[in-house]
Protein backbone atom coordinates (compact mmCIF):
# COMPACT_ATOMS: atom_id res chain seq x y z
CA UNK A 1 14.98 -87.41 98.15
CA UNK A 2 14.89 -84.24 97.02
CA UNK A 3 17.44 -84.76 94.23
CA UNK A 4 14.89 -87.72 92.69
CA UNK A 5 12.04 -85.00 93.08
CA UNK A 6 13.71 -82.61 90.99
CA UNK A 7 14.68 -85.50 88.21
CA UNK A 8 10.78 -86.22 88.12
CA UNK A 9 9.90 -82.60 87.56
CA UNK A 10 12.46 -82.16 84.45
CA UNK A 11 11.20 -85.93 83.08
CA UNK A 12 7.15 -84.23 83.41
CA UNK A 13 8.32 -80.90 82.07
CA UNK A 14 9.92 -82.85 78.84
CA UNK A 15 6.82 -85.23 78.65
CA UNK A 16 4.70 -82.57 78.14
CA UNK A 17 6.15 -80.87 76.08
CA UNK A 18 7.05 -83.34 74.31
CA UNK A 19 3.26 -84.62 74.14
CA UNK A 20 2.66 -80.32 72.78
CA UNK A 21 4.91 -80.53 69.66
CA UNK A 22 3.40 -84.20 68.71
CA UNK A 23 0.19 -82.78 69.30
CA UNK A 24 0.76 -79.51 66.83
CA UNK A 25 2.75 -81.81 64.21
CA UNK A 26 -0.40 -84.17 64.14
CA UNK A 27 -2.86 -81.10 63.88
CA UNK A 28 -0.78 -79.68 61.11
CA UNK A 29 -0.84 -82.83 58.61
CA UNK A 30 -4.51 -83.23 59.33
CA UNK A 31 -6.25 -84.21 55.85
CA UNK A 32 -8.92 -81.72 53.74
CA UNK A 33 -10.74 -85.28 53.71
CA UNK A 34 -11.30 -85.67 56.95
CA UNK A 35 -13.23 -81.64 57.18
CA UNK A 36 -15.22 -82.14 54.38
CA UNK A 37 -18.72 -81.73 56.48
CA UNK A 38 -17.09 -78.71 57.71
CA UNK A 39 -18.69 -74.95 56.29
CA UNK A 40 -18.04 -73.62 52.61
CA UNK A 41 -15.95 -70.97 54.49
CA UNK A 42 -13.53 -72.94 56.08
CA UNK A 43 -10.64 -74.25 54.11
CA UNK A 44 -7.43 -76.27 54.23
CA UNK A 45 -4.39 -74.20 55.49
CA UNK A 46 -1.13 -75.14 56.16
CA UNK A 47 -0.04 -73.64 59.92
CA UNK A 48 3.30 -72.56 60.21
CA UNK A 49 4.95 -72.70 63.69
CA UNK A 50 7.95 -70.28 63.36
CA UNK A 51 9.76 -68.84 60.27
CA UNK A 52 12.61 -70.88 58.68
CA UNK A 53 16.04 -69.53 58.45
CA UNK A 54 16.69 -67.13 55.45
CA UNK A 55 17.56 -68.95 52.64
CA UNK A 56 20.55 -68.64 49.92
CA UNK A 57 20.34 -65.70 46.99
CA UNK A 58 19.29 -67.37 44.07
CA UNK A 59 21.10 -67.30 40.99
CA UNK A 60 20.87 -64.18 38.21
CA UNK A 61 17.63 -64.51 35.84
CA UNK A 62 17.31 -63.96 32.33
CA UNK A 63 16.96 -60.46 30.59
CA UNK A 64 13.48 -59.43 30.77
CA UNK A 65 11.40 -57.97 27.19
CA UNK A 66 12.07 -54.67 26.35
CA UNK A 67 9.73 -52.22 27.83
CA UNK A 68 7.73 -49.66 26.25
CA UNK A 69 8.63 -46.29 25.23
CA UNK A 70 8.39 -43.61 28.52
CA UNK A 71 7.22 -40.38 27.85
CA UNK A 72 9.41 -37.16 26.11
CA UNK A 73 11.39 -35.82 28.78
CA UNK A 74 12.38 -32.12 29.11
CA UNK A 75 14.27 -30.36 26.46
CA UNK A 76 17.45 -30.39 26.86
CA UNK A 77 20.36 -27.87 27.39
CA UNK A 78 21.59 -25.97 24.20
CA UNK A 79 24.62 -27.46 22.65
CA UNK A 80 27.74 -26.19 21.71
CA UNK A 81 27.78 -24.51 18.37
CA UNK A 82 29.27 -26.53 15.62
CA UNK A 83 31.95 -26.07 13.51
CA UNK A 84 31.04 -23.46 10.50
CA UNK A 85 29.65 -25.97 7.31
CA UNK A 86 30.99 -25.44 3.83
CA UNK A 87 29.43 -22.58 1.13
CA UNK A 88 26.66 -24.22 -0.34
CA UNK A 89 26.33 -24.32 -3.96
CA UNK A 90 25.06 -20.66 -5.90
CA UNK A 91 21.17 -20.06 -5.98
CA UNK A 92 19.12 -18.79 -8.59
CA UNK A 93 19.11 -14.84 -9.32
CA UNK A 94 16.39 -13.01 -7.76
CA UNK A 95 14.31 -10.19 -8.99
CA UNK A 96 15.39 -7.31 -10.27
CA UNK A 97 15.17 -5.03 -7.08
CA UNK A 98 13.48 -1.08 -7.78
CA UNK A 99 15.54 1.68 -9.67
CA UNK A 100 17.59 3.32 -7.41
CA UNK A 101 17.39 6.94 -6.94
CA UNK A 102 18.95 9.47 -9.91
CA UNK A 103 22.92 10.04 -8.88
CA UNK A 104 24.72 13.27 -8.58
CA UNK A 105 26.09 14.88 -11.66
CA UNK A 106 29.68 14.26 -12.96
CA UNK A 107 32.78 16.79 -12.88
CA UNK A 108 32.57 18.28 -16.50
CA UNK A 109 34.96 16.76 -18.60
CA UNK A 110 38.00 18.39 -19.93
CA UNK A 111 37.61 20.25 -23.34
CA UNK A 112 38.27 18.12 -26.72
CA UNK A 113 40.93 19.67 -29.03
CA UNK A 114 39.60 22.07 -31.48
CA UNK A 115 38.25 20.70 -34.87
CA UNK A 116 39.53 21.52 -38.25
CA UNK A 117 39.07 24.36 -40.58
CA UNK A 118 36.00 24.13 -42.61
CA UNK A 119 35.68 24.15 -46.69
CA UNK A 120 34.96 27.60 -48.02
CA UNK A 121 31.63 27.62 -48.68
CA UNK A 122 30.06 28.52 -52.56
CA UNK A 123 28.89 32.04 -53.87
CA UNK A 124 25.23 32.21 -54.22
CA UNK A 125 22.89 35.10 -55.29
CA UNK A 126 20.00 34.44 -52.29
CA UNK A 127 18.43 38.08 -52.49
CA UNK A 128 15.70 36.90 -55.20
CA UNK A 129 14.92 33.37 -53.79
CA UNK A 130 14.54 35.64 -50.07
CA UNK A 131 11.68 36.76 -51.26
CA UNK A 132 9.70 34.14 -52.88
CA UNK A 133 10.64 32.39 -49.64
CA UNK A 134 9.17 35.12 -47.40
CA UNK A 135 5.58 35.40 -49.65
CA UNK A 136 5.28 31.79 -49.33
CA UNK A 137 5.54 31.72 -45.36
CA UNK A 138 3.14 33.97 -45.06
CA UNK A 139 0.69 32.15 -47.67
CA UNK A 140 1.82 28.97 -45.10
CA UNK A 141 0.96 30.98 -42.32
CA UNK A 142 -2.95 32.41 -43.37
CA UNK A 143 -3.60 28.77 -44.85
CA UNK A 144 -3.33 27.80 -41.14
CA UNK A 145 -4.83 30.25 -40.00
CA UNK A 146 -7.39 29.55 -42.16
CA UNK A 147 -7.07 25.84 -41.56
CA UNK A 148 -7.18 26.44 -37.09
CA UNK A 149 -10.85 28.70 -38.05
CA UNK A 150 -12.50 26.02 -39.70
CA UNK A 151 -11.31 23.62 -37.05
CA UNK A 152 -12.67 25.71 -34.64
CA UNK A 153 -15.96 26.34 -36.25
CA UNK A 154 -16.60 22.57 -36.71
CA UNK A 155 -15.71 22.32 -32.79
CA UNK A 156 -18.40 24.64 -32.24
CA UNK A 157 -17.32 27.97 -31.39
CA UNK A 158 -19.39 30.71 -30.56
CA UNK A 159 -19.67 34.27 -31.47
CA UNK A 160 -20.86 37.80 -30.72
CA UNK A 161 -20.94 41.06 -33.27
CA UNK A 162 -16.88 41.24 -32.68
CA UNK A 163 -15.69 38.39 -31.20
CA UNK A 164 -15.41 34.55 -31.40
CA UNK A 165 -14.98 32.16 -27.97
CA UNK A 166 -13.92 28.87 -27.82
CA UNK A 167 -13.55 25.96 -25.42
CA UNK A 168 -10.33 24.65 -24.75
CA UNK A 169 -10.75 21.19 -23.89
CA UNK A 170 -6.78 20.67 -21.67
CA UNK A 171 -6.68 20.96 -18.47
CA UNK A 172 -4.18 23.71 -16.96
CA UNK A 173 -3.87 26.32 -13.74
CA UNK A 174 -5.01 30.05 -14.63
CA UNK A 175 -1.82 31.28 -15.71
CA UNK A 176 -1.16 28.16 -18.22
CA UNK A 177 -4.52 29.16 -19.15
CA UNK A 178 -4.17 32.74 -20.21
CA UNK A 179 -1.06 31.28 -22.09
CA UNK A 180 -2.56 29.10 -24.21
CA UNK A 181 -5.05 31.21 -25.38
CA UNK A 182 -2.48 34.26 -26.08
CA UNK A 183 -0.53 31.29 -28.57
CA UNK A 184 -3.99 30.99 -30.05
CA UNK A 185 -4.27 35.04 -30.65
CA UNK A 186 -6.63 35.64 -27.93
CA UNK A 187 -6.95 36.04 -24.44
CA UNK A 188 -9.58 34.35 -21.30
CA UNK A 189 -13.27 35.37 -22.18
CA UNK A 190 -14.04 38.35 -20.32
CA UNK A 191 -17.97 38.34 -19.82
CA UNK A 192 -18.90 42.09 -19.63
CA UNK A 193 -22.49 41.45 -20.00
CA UNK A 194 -25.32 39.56 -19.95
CA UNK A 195 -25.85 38.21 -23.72
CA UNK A 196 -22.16 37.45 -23.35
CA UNK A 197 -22.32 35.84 -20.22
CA UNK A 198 -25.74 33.78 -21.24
CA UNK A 199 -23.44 32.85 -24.28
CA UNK A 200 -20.62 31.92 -22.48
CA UNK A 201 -22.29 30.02 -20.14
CA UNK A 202 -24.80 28.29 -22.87
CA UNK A 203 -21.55 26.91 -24.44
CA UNK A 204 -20.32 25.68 -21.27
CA UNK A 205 -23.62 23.60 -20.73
CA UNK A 206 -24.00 22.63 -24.41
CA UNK A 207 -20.26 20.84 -24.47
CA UNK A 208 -21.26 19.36 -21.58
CA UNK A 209 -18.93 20.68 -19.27
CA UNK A 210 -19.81 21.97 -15.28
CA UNK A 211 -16.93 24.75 -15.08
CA UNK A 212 -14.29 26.66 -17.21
CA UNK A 213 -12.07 29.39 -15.85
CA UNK A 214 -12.71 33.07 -17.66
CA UNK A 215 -10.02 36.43 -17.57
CA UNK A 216 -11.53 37.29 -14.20
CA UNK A 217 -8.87 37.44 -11.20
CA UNK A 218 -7.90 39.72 -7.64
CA UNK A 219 -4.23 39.07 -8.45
CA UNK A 220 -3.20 42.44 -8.12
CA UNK A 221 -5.46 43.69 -5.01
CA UNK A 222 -7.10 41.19 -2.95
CA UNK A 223 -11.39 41.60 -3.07
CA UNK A 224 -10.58 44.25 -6.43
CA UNK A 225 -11.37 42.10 -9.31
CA UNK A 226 -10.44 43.27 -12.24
CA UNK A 227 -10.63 41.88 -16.08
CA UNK A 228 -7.73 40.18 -17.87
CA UNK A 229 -6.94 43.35 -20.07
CA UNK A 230 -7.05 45.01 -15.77
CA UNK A 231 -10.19 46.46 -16.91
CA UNK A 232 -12.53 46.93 -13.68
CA UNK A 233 -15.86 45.21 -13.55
CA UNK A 234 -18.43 47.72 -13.94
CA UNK A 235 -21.93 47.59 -13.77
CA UNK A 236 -22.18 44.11 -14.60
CA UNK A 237 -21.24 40.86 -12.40
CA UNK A 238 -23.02 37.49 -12.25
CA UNK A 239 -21.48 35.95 -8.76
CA UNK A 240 -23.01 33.29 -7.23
CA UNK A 241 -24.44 33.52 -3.80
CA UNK A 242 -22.29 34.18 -1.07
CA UNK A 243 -19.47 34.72 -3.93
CA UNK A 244 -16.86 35.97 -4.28
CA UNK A 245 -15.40 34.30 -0.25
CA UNK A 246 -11.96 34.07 -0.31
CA UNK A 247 -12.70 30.37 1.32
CA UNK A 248 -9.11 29.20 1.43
CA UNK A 249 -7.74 32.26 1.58
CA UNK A 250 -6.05 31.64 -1.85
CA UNK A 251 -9.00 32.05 -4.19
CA UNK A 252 -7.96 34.35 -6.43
CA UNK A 253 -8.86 33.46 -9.51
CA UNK A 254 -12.34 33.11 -11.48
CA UNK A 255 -14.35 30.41 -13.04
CA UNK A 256 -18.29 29.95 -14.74
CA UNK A 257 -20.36 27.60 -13.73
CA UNK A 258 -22.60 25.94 -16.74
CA UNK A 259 -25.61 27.65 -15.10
CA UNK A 260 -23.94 31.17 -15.31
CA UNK A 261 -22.53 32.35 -12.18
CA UNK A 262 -19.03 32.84 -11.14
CA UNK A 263 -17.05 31.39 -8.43
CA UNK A 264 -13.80 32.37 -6.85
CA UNK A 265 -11.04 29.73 -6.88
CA UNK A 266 -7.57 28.66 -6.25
CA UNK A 267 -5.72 29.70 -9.26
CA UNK A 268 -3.26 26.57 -9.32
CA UNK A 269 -6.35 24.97 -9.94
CA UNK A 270 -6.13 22.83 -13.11
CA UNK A 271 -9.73 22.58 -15.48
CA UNK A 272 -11.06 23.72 -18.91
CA UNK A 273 -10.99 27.55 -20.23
CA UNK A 274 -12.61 29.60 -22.56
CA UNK A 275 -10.51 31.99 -24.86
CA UNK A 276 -12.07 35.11 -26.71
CA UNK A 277 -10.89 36.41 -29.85
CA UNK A 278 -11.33 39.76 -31.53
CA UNK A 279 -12.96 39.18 -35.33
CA UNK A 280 -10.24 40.26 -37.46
CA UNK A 281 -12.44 43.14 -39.33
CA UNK A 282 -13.04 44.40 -36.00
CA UNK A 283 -9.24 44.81 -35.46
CA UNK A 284 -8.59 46.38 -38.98
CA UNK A 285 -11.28 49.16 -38.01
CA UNK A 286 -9.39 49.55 -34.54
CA UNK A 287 -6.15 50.08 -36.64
């Protein structure tokens, strides 16, 4: 008996559970048609019980398109340095580059070899022809003398009872200065009082200059200035105000102003001058 009760337990068990898996394969197959007064949110779905087995690999597909270009990446490491390229072809010639500087001076060459004896020269009687020579030099000489006056006078020189003065338009330093004017016959103006000086400096604004140095200087003794011909200045001077300073502390030498005054300057300075020159009858009388 109790062998046949345990038969008709296993027969139920498989009955129902048979009766289950009908039941879920029915409910599974069930048609969309048969739901269709069902709501617009419910839909067909398929209801799967348990996963299958996992199925074979498939076979290899095709190449897919080539994609589109990524982004640059990072720069790369520095390669190995090449193999040195051929000399290219020659360019064109530049510019000529600046002069260089002056070179040093050469050993002195060695002596040439002695030239030959010259022709003896011809006899001639010069003594007579000396002094036609001589008479016309000094005819050359007053005609240009003669020739520098008039020059002068149509420049506009000026002149006093015994001597002529005259603007010299070239610039040079005090020294050059006195120079020029002792090639000329004469020496810096030396103002020694007041119808000279009003002359001097009336010329001065007339050629329509500002400054012109005259033969006044401290050369010799600093703050003792003295004429030119070393002559001291006595009891006449025409300095402008706060004049003569010694500003640089090389002012040594003197120059007019158009309005008159003098002013201590620099000698190395470089301007205009005035020269002076004795009137020749004046000299003869001195003689």
């Amino acid at each position: 008996m109790a062998h046949k009760s345990a038969i008709m337990k296993t027969l139920k068990s498989l009955l129902f559970y048979g009766c289950l898996a009908v039941l879920m394969l029915f409910r599974a197959h069930i048609s969309c048609s048969e739901v269709e007064n069902r709501s617009a949110s419910d839909m067909c779905t398929t209801h799967t019980i348990l996963p299958g087995p996992k199925g074979d690999i498939g076979e290899k597909g095709d190449i897919g398109e080539l994609g589109k270009q990524g982004k640059e990446g990072p720069r790369g490491l520095k390669g190995v340095k090449g193999e040195k390229g051929n000399a290219g072809g020659q360019g064109f010639m530049g510019k000529i580059g600046p002069i260089g500087p002056k070179g040093d001076m050469g050993y002195t060459g060695l002596s040439g070899n002695p030239g030959g004896k010259g022709k003896t020269g011809s006899f001639c009687d010069c003594g007579r022809y000396r002094k036609v020579v001589g008479q016309l030099d000094l005819s050359v000489a007053r005609l240009k003398s003669s020739l520098q006056f008039v020059k002068n006078v149509i420049a506009g020189i000026r002149e006093t009872d015994d001597k002529y003065y005259y603007i010299v338009k070239e610039e040079h330093n005090y020294r050059d200065a006195q120079t020029q004017c002792r090639i000329r016959g004469g020496t810096l103006a030396m103002p020694k009082d007041q119808a000279t000086n009003s002359l001097i400096a009336d010329y001065i604004s007339n050629m329509g200059l500002f400054r012109v140095f005259i033969g006044i200087n401290d050369l010799e003794k600093e703050k003792q200035f003295m004429y030119i011909d070393n002559t001291p200045l006595q009891g006449f001077s025409s300095w402008k105000d706060g004049e003569p300073n010694d500003a640089s502390g090389f002012e040594d030498c003197v120059e007019m102003l158009s309005t008159g005054v003098w002013n201590d300057v620099e000698c190395n300075l470089t301007i205009y001058f005035v020269c002076e020159f004795i009137k020749k009858d004046k000299i003869s009388k001195i003689n």
